[in-house]
N, C-alpha and C. Protein backbone atom coordinates (compact mmCIF):
# COMPACT_ATOMS: atom_id res chain seq x y z
N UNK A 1 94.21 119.53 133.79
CA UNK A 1 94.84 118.84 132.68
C UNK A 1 95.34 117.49 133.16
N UNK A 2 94.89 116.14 132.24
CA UNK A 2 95.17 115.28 132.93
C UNK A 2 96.81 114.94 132.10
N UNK A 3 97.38 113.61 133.15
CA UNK A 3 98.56 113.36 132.23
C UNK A 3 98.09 111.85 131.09
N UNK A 4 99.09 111.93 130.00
CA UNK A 4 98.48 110.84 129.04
C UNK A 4 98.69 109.36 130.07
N UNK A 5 97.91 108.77 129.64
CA UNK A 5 98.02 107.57 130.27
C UNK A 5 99.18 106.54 129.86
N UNK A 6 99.70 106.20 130.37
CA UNK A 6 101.24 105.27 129.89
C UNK A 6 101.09 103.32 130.02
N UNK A 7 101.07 103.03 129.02
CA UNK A 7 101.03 101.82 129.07
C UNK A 7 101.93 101.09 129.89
N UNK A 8 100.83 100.01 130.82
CA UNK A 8 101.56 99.50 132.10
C UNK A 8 102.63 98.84 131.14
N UNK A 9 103.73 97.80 132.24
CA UNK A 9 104.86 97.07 131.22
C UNK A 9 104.69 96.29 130.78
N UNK A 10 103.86 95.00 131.73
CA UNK A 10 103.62 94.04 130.82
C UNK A 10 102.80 93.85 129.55
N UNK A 11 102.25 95.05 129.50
CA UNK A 11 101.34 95.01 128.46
C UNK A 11 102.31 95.84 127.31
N UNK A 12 103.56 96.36 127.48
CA UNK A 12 104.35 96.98 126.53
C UNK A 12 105.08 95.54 126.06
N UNK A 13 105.54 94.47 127.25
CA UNK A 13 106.51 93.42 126.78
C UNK A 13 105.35 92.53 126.22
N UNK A 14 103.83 92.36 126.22
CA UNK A 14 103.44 91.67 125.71
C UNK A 14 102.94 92.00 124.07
N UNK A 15 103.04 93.34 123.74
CA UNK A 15 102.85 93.87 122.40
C UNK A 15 104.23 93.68 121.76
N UNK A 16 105.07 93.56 122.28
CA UNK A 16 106.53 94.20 122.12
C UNK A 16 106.92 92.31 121.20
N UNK A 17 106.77 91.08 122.29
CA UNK A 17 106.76 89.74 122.31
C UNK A 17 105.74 89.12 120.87
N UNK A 18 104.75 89.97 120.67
CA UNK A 18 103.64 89.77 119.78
C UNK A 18 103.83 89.85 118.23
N UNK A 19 104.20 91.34 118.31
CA UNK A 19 105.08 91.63 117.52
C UNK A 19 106.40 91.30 116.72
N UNK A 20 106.99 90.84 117.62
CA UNK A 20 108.48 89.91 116.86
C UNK A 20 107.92 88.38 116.39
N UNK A 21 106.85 87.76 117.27
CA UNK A 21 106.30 86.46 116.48
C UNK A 21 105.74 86.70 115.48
N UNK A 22 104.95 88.02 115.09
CA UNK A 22 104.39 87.85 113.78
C UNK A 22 105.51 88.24 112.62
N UNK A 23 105.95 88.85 112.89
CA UNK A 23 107.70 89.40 112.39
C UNK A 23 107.67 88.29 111.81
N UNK A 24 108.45 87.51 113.00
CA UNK A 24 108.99 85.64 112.17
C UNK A 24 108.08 85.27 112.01
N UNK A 25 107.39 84.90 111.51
CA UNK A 25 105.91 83.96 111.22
C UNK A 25 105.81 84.69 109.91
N UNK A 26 105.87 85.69 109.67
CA UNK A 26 105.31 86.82 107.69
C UNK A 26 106.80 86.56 107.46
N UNK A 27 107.95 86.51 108.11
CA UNK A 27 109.33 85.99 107.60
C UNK A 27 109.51 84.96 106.60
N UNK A 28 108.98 83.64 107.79
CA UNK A 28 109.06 82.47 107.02
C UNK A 28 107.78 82.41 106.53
N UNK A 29 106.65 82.64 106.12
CA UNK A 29 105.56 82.39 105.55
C UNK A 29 106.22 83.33 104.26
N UNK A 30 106.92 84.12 104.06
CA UNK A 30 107.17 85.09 102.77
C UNK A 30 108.35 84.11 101.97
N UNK A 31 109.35 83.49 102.84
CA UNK A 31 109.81 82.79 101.93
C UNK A 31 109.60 81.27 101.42
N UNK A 32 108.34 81.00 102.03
CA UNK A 32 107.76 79.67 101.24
C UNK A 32 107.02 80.32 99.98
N UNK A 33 106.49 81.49 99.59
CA UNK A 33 106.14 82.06 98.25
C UNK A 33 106.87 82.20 97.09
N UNK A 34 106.45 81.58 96.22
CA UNK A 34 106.98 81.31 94.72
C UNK A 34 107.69 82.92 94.32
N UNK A 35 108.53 83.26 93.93
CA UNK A 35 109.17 85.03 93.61
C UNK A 35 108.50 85.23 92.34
N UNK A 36 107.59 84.75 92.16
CA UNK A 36 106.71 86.25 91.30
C UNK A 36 105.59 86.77 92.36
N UNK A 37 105.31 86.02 93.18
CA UNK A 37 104.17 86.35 94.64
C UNK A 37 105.05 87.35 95.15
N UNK A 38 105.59 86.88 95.87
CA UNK A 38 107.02 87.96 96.47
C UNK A 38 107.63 89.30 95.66
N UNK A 39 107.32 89.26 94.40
CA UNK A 39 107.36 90.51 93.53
C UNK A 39 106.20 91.56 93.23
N UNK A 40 105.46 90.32 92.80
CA UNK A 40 104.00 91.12 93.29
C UNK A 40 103.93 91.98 94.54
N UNK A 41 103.97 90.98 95.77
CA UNK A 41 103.67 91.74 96.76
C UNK A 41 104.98 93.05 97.50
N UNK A 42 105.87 93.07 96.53
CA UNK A 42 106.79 93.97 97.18
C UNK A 42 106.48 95.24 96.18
N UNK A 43 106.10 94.97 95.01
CA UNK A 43 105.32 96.07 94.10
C UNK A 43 104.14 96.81 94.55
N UNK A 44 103.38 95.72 94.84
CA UNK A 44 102.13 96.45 96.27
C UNK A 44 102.70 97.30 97.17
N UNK A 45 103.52 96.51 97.90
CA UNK A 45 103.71 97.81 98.81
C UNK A 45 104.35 99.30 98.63
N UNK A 46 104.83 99.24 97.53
CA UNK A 46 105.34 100.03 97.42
C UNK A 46 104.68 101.25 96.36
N UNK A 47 103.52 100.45 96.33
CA UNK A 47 102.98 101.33 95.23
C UNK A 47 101.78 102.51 96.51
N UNK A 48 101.65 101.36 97.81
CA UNK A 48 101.11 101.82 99.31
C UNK A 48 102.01 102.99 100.12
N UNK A 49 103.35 102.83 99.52
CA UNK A 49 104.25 103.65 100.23
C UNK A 49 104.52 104.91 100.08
N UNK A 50 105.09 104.70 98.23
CA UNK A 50 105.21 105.83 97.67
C UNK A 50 104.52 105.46 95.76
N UNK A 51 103.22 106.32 95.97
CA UNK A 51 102.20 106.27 94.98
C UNK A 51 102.49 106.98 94.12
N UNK A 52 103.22 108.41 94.19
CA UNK A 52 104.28 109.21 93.54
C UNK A 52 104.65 108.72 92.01
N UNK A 53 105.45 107.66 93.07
CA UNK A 53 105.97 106.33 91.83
C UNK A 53 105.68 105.67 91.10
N UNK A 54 104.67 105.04 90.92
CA UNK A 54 104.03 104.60 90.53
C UNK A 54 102.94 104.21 89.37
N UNK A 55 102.30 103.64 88.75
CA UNK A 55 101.19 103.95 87.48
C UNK A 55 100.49 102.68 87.86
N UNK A 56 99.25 102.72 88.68
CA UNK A 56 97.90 101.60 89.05
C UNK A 56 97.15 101.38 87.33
N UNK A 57 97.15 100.80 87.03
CA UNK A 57 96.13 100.03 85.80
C UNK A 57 95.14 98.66 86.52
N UNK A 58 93.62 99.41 86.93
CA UNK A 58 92.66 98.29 87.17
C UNK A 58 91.95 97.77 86.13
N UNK A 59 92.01 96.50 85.68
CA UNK A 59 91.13 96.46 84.86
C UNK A 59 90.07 95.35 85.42
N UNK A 60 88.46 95.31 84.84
CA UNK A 60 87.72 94.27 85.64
C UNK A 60 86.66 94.17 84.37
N UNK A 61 87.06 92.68 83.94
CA UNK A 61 86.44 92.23 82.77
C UNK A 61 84.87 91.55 83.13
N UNK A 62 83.85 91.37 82.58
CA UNK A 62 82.75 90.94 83.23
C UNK A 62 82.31 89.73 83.57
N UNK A 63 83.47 88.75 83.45
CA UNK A 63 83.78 87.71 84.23
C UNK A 63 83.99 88.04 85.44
N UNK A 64 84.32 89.19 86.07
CA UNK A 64 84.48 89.36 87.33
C UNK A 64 86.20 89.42 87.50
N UNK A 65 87.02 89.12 86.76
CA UNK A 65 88.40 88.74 86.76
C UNK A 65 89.14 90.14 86.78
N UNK A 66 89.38 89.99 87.73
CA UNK A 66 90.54 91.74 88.25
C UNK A 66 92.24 91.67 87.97
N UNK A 67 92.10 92.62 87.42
CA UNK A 67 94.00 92.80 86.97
C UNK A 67 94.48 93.69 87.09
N UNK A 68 95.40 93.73 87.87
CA UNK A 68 95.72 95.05 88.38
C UNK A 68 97.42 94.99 88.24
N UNK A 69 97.57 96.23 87.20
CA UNK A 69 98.87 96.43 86.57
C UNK A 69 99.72 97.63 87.17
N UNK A 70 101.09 97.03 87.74
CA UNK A 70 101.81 98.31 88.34
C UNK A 70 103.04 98.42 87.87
N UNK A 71 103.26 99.72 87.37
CA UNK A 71 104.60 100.32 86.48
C UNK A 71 104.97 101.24 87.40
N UNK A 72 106.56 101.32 87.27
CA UNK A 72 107.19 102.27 87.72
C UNK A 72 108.25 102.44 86.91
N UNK A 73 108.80 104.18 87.30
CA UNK A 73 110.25 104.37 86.27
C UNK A 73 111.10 104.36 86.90
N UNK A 74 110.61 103.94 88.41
CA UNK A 74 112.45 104.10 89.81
C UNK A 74 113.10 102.28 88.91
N UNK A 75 114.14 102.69 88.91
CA UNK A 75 115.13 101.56 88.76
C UNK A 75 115.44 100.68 89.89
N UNK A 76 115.54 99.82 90.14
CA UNK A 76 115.31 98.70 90.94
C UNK A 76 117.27 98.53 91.25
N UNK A 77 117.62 98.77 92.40
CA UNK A 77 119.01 98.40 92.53
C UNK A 77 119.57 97.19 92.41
N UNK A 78 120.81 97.84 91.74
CA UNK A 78 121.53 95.97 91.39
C UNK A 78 121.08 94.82 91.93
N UNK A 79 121.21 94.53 93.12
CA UNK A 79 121.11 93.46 94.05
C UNK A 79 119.02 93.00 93.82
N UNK A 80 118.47 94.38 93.42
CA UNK A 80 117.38 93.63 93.13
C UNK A 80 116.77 92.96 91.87
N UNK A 81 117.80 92.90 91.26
CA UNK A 81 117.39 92.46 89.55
C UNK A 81 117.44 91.02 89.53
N UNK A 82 116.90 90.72 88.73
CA UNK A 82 116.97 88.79 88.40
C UNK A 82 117.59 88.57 87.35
């Protein structure tokens, strides 16, 4: 039986270093987006997270033009309302 192989360190501090730049980099790249982008995309994810929740409506007209409608009945906490 062998043992699992353990990632040497620098290659843990260099995933580890990689990781926090893309962190800040989708940070500030998220808040140069207009907040209906930023709503959109926090609706996406969450429709990725918990699908449960959720109601997907695809529609694809033969223009090729895709619309994709997402409802939910979770209530959105104070602090997230506009």
């Amino acid at each position: 039986m062998s043992l699992p192989e353990e990632r040497p360190p620098l290659a843990s501090f260099i995933h580890e270093e990689m990781s926090q730049g893309i962190s800040n980099n989708l940070s500030q790249l998220l808040d140069l987006l207009p907040s209906v982008a930023r709503l959109r995309l926090v609706a996406f994810l969450h429709l990725v997270e918990q699908p449960d929740t959720m109601k997907a409506t695809l529609e694809v007209q033969p223009s090729g033009l895709l619309r994709l409608t997402l409802d939910t009945t979770v209530a959105p906490c104070p602090s997230q309302r506009n």
